[in-house]
Each structure stands twice: as C-alpha cells, then as structure tokens.
Protein backbone atom coordinates (compact mmCIF):
# COMPACT_ATOMS: atom_id res chain seq x y z
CA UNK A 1 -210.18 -93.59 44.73
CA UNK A 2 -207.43 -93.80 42.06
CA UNK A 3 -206.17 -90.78 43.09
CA UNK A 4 -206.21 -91.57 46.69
CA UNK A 5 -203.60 -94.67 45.48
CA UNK A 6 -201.72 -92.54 43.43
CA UNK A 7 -201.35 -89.56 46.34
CA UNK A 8 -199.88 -92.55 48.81
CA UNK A 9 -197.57 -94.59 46.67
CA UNK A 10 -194.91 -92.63 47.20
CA UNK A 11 -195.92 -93.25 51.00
CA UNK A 12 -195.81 -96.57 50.34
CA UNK A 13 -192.93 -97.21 48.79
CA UNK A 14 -191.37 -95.80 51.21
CA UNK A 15 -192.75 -97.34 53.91
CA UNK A 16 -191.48 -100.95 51.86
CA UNK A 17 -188.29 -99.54 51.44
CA UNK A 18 -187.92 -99.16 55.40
CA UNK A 19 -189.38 -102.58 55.65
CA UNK A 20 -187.01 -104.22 53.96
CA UNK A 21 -184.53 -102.90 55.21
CA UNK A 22 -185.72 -104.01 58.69
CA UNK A 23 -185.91 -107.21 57.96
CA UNK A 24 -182.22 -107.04 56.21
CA UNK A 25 -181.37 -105.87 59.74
CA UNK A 26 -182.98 -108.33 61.84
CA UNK A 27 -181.66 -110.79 59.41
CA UNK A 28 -178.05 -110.03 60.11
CA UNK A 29 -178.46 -109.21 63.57
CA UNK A 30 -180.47 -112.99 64.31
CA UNK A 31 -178.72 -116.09 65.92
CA UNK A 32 -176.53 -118.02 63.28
CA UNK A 33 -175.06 -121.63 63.72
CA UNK A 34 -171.32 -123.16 61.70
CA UNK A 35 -171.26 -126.42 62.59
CA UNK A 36 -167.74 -128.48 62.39
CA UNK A 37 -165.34 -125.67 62.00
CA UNK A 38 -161.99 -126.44 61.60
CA UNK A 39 -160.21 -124.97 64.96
CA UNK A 40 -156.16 -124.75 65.26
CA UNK A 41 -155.27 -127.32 68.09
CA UNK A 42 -152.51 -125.79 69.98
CA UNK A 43 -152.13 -128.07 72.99
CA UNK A 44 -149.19 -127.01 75.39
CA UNK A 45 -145.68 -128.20 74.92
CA UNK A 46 -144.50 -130.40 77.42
CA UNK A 47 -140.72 -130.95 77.72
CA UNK A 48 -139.69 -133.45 75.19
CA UNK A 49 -136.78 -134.52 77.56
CA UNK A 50 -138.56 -135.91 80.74
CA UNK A 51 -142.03 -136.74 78.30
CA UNK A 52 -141.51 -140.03 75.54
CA UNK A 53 -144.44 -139.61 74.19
CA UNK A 54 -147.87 -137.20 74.27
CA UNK A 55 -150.97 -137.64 72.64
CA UNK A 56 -155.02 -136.63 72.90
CA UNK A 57 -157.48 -138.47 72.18
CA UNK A 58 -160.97 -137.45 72.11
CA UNK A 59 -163.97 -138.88 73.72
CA UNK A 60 -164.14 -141.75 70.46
CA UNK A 61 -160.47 -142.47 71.29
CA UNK A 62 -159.35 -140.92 67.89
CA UNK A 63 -156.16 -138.80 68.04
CA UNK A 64 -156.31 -135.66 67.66
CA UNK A 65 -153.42 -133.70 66.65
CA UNK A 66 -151.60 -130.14 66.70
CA UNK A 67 -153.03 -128.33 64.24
CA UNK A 68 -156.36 -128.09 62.53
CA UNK A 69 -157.49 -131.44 63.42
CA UNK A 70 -160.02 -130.18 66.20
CA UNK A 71 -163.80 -129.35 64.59
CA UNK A 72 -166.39 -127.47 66.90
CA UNK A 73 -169.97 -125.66 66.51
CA UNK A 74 -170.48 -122.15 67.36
CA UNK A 75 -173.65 -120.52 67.45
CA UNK A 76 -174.63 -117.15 68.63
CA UNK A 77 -175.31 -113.67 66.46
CA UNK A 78 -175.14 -114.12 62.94
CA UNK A 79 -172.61 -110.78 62.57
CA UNK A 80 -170.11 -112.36 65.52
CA UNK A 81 -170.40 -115.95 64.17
CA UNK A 82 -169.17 -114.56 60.19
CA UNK A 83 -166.53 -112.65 61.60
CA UNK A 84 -164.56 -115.51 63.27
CA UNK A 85 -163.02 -117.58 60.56
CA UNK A 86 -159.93 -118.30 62.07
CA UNK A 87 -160.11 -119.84 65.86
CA UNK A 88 -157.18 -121.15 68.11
CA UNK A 89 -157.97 -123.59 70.95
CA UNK A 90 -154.89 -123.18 73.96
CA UNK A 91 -155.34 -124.96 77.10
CA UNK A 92 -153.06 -125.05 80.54
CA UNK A 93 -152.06 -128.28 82.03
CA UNK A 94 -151.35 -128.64 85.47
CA UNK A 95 -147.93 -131.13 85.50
CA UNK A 96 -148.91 -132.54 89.30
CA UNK A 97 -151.10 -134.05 87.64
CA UNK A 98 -148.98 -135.72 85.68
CA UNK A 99 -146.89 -137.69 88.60
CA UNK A 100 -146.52 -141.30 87.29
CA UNK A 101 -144.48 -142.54 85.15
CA UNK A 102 -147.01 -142.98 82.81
CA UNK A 103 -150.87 -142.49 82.70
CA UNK A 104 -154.01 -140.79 80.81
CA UNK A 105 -155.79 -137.31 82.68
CA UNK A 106 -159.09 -136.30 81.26
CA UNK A 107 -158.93 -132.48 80.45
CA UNK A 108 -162.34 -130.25 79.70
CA UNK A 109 -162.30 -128.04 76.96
CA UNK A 110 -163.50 -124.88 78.19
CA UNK A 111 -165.49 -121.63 76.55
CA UNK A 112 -162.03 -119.40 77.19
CA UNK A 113 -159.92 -121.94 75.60
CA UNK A 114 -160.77 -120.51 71.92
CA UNK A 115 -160.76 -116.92 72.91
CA UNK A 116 -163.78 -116.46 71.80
CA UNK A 117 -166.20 -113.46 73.07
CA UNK A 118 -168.95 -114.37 75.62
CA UNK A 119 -172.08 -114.07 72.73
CA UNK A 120 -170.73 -117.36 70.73
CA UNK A 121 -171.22 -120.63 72.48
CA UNK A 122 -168.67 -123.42 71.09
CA UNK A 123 -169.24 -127.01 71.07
CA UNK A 124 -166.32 -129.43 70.91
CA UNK A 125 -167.23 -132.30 68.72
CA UNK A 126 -167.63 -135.44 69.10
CA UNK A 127 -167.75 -134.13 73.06
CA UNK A 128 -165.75 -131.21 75.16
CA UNK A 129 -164.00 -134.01 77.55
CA UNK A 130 -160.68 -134.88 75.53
CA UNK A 131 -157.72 -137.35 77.17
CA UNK A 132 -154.13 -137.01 77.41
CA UNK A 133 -152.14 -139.77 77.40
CA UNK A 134 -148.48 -139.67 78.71
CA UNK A 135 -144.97 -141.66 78.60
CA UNK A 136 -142.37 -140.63 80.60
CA UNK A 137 -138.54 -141.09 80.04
CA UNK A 138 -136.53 -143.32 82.89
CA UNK A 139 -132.59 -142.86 83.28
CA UNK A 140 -130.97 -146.25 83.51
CA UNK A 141 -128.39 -148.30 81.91
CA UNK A 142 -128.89 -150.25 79.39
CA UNK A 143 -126.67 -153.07 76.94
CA UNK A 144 -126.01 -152.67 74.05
CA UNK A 145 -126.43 -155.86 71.39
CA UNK A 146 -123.32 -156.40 68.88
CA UNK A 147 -124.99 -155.18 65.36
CA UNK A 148 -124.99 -156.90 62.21
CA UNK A 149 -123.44 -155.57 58.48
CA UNK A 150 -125.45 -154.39 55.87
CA UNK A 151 -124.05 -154.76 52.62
CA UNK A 152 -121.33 -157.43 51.77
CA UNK A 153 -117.38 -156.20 51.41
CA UNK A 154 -115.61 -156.02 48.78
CA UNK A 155 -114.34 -159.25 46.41
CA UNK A 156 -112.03 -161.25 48.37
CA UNK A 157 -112.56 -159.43 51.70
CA UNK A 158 -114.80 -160.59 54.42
CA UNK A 159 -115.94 -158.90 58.08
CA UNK A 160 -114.15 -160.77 60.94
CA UNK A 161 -115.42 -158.70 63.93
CA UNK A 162 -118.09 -156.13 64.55
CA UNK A 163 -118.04 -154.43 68.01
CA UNK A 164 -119.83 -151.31 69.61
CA UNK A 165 -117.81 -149.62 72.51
CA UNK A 166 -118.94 -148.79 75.20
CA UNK A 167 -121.38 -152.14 75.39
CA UNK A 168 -122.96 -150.53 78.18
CA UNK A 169 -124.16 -146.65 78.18
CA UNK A 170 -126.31 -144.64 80.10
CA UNK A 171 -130.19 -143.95 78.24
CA UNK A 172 -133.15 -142.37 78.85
CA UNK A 173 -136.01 -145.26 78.51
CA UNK A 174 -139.89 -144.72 78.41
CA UNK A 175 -142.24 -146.10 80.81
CA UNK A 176 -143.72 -148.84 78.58
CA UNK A 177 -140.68 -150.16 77.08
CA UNK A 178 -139.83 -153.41 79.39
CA UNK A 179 -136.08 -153.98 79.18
CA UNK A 180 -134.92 -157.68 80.79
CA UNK A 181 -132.01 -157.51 83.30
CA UNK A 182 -129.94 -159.96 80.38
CA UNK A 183 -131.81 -158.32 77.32
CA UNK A 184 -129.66 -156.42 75.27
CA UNK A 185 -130.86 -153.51 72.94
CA UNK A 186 -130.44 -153.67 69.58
CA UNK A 187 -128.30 -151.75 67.45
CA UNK A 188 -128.15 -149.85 63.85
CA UNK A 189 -126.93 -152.07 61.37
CA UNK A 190 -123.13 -151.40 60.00
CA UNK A 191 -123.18 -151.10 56.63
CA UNK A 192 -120.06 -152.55 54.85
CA UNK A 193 -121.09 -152.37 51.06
CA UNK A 194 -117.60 -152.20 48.94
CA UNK A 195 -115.21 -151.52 52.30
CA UNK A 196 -112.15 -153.29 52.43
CA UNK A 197 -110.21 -151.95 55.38
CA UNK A 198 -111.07 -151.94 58.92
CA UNK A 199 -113.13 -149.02 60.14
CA UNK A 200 -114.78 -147.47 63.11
CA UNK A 201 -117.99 -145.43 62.90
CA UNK A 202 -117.77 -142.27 65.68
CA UNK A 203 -121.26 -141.50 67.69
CA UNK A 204 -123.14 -144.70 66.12
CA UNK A 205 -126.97 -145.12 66.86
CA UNK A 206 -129.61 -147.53 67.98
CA UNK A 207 -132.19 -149.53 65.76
CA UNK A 208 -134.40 -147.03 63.58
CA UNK A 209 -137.74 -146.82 65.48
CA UNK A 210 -136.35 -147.39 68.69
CA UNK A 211 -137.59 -144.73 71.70
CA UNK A 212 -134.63 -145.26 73.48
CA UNK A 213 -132.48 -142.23 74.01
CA UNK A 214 -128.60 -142.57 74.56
CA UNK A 215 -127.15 -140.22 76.94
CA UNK A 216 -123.57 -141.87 76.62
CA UNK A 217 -121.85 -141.99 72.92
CA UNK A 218 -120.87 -144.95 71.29
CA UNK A 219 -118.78 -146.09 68.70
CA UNK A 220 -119.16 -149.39 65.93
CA UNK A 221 -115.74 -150.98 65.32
CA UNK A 222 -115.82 -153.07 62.25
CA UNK A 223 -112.80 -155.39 61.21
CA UNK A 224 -112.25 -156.62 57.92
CA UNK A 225 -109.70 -158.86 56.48
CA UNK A 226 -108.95 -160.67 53.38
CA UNK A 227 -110.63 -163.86 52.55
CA UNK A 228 -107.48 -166.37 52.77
CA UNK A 229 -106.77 -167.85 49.54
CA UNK A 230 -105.00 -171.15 49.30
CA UNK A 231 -101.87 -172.23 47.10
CA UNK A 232 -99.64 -175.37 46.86
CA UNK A 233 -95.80 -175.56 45.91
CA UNK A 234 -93.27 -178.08 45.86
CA UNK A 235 -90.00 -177.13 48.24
CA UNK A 236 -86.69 -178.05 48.12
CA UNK A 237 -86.26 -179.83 51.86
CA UNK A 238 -83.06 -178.56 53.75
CA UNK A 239 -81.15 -179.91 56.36
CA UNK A 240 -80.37 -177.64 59.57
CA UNK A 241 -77.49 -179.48 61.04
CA UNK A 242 -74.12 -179.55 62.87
CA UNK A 243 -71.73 -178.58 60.58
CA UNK A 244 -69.66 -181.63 62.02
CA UNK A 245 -72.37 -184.08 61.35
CA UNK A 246 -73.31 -182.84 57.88
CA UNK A 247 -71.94 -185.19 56.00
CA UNK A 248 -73.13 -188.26 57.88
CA UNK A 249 -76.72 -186.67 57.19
CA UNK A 250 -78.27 -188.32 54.00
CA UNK A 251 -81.70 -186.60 52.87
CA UNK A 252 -84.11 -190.07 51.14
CA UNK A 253 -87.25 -186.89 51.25
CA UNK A 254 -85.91 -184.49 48.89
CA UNK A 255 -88.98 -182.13 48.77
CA UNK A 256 -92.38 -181.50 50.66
CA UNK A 257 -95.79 -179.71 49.66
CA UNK A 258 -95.85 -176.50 51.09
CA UNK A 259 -99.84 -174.78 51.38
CA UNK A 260 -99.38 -171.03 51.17
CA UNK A 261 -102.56 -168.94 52.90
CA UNK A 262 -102.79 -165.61 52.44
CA UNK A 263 -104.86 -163.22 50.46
CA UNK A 264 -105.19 -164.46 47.04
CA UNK A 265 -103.52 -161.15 45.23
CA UNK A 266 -99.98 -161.83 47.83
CA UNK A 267 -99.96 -165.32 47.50
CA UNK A 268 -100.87 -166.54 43.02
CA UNK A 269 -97.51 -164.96 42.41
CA UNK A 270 -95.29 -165.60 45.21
CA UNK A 271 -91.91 -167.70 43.86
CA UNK A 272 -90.86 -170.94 45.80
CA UNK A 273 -87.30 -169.30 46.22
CA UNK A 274 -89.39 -166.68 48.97
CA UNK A 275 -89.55 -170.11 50.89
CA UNK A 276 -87.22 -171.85 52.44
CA UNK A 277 -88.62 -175.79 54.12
CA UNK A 278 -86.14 -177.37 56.68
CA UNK A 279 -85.62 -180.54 59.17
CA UNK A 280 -83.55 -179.81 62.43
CA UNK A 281 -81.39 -182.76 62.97
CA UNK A 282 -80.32 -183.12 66.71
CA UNK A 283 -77.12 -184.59 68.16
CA UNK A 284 -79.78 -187.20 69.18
CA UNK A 285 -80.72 -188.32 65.82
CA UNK A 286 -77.43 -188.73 64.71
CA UNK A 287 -76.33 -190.55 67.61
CA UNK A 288 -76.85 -194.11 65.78
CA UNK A 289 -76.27 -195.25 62.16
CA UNK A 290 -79.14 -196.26 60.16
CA UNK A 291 -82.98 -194.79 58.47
CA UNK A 292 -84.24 -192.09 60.62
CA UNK A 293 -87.95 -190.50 60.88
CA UNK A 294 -88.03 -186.65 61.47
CA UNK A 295 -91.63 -185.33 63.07
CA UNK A 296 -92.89 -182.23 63.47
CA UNK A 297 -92.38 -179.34 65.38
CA UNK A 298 -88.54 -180.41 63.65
CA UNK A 299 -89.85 -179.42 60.13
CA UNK A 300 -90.64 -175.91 59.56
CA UNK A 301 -90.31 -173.19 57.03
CA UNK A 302 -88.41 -170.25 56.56
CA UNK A 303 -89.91 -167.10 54.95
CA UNK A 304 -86.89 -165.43 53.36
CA UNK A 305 -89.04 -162.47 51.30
CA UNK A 306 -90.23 -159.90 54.16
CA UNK A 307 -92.86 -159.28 51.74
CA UNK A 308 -95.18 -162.52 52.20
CA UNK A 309 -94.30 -162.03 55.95
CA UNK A 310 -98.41 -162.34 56.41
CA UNK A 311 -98.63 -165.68 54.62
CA UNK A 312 -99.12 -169.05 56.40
CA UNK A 313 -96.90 -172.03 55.36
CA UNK A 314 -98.29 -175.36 56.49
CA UNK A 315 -95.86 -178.09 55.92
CA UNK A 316 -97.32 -181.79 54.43
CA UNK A 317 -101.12 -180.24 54.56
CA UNK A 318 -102.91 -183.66 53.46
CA UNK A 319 -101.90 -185.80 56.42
CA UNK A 320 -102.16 -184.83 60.09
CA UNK A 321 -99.40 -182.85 62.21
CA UNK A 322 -98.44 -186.33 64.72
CA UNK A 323 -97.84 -188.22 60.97
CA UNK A 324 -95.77 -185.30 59.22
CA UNK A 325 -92.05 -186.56 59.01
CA UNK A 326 -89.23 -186.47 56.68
CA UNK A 327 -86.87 -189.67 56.48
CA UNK A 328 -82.93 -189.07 56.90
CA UNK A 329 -80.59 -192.16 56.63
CA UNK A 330 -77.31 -191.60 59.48
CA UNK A 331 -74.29 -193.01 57.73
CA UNK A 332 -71.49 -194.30 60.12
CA UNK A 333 -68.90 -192.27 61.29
C-alpha cells in the first residue's frame, strides 16, 4: 500500500497543480462588481452666448458637475471590470428640446454613453435619469444706475459728479432676471482713493455678480474738485465815478469784508492788493446833496491778479444781499 502512495504522488501532485490552477482561472474569468467609481462627466457644451446658465442635477437634485463628480457601478467579468480604470461619460442633446426661454429636460444616461464594451453593465448612482436645467440670454435694453465711489479723494478734494455714458446700452439678460420698465441696473463702483483730478474710466462694467451681459460699451466719468476753503480780508472801498462828479463824492464806508472761496492752497496766501472792492455811483445818486445808501448789484469786486481768477469774492458776507450797502455823503455843487 505505501508503495502504491508513493508510485501516484507524483500523479497527484500534478493533478493539484492543474487544479489550482483551474480554479485561479475560473477565479479571474468569474463576474466582478466596483461599486461607486469615479466617472469623468463630460456633458456637451452648449453655446455660452445664447445659454446664461447650465446645470445637472441628478435624481436627489444635487449638482453634478464636469468632471469626476459622476460615481457609477459596473459589474460584469472580473478581467473586463480591472481593466477599465479610467471611464468618460459623453451624452448628445437634442437643442429643440430646449425651445423656451428657460426650463429643465430629463435626459437618460445610457449603456453607450461611457463607451464601455457590451459585457460590463453600468449603473448610474443615485439613478440613470439626470436633469438639465437651462437659462437663456434675452437681447434688450437696459438702464444703467449712476454708480457710487469707492475710496475717498485726496485731502482737500471732494467728487462733485459721477456719470456713466451711454445711460442706456444694449445687454444680453437671462430668463430669470426680472428687470422693471423704471428699474435701473446697477453699476461697478468708481473707485477714487487718493485722485485729485477729474477722470473718465474707458469700457467700465456692471456690479460684480451680475449675469447681465453688455453688448454696448460704456464709460464712468468722475469729476472732482477742490473742497472750497473760506478766507476773510478787509478792502479798501473805491469809488467808480464820473470824473466830473468825483469830488462831490464823499466815501463815510471806508472798507468792507471781503470772503474769498477757493481752494484752500490759492486762497491762505492771496494779498488784499489782488483785490480791488468798488461802489458805482450813478448820475442818479449824485443828483441831490446829502447821505446816500449804495445797494448791491452797485458794489462789486475787481480781481486784478489773473491768478486767483477761480476765487469767489462775496462782498459784506454776514448780512443778506437786499441789506448790503455802502453810505456816500453828495456834497453840493
């Protein structure tokens, strides 16, 4: 008997030898299951210039993105299911369907979307039926809002006006962005941090976020201008008379307060002689003897320094214009 065993065991061994490697075989060869696997979403590219906005969604309304943000479960022979590590899911979509302005179109996720061979079955996960969701762009006209500053201007210096040209341009607007026939759109803020001369900004934009597209160009005009500063001098009152009549002209207000206003840097060093105050005395004034009142618009101020030509000279500032007078006495010829 114990030679018997020892005649067959190298029978034997062989025979488990060829068993194993059946088994091996089978092994490899036997149905094999990857569940979520990360597949490339590569959804077609619709044009971005009639479509505002595009997004899927799958069945648990969860967005689901280009890229690898789609997960799926193949199953089929072990040897086909190791070799695909690397899967691509490309669909068609038919634009008729796509009519409205704006709407969602349920689209089936299909075996030949993942170009996968006929032996592996693919599940979509959470389900096959995913949703597009659409926005379409409107051409219209649109107004545009006047934008505020960002920033402040330099020391003395303040924004007068801020302006966009056109105010109303041509746009493309999305479906689901209700615009009121008086509503105006909203515009980038200016900025105006430091600036202390009037600018204009070529080709400006709308508010960051905004899903309006211009078609038409426009342009922020910004005006800024010094922050009048305010000074006070004593003038030497004049007489603007007849040469005839001069001497019969007797001056009992000898000076007036003059208010310079101007920007503070022309204005803290400008000399009284760069000023000249005056009455006009008419034939009519002088026609009688005796004390005489002079009102405005007879006083005035002449500015004799080209230089401070942008300065404002207001005559008598601390009492109103109807009450601002000079007194004259008319002698007798």
């Amino acid at each position: 008997m114990k030679k018997l065993l020892l005649e067959n065991l190298a029978t034997k061994a062989m025979a488990l030898l060829l068993a194993v490697l059946t088994w091996v075989y089978l092994f490899a060869q036997g149905n094999a299951t990857a569940d979520n696997f990360e597949v490339d979403f590569q959804p077609p590219l619709l044009d971005p210039q009639v479509f505002a906005s595009v997004v899927y969604k799958d069945s648990q309304g969860r967005e689901i993105k280009p890229g690898p943000s789609l997960h799926v479960r193949l199953s089929g022979p072990r040897g086909d299911v190791r070799t695909h590590t690397q899967i691509t899911c490309k669909f068609p979509v038919d634009l008729k369907r796509l009519g409205a302005p704006q709407g969602s179109v349920p689209i089936t996720l299909e075996h030949d979307h993942f170009g996968l061979p006929a032996a592996i079955q693919v599940q979509p996960l959470p389900s096959k039926e995913i949703t597009l969701e659409y926005v379409k762009y409107s051409d219209r006209e649109i107004d545009l809002d006047r934008p505020s500053t960002e920033g402040d201007p330099r020391e003395d210096y303040r924004v007068d006006s801020v302006n966009v040209l056109p105010t109303r341009i041509k746009a493309k607007v999305p479906a689901d962005v209700a615009i009121k026939p008086d509503e105006k759109v909203a515009v980038r803020r200016v900025p105006v941090a430091g600036r202390f001369e009037s600018f204009t900004l070529e080709r400006w934009e709308l508010e960051p976020g905004s899903r309006i597209v211009p078609l038409t160009p426009f342009r922020a005009e910004v005006r800024i201008v010094a922050v009048p500063a305010t000074r006070r001098l004593q003038l030497d009152l004049h007489l603007l008379v007849r040469e005839e009549n001069l001497a019969r002209v007797k001056l009992d207000t000898k000076t007036v307060t003059a208010e310079l206003r101007g920007p503070q840097a022309l204005i803290q060093g400008a000399p009284e002689a760069a000023f000249a105050a005056y009455a006009v005395i008419t034939d009519a004034d002088v026609a009688t003897p005796g004390p005489k009142n002079i009102n405005l618009p007879a006083l005035g101020c002449h500015i004799l320094d080209p230089k401070y030509g942008m300065v404002t000279v207001i005559l008598m500032p601390d009492v109103t214009p109807e009450n601002r007078q000079v007194k004259i006495t008319v002698l007798a010829k």
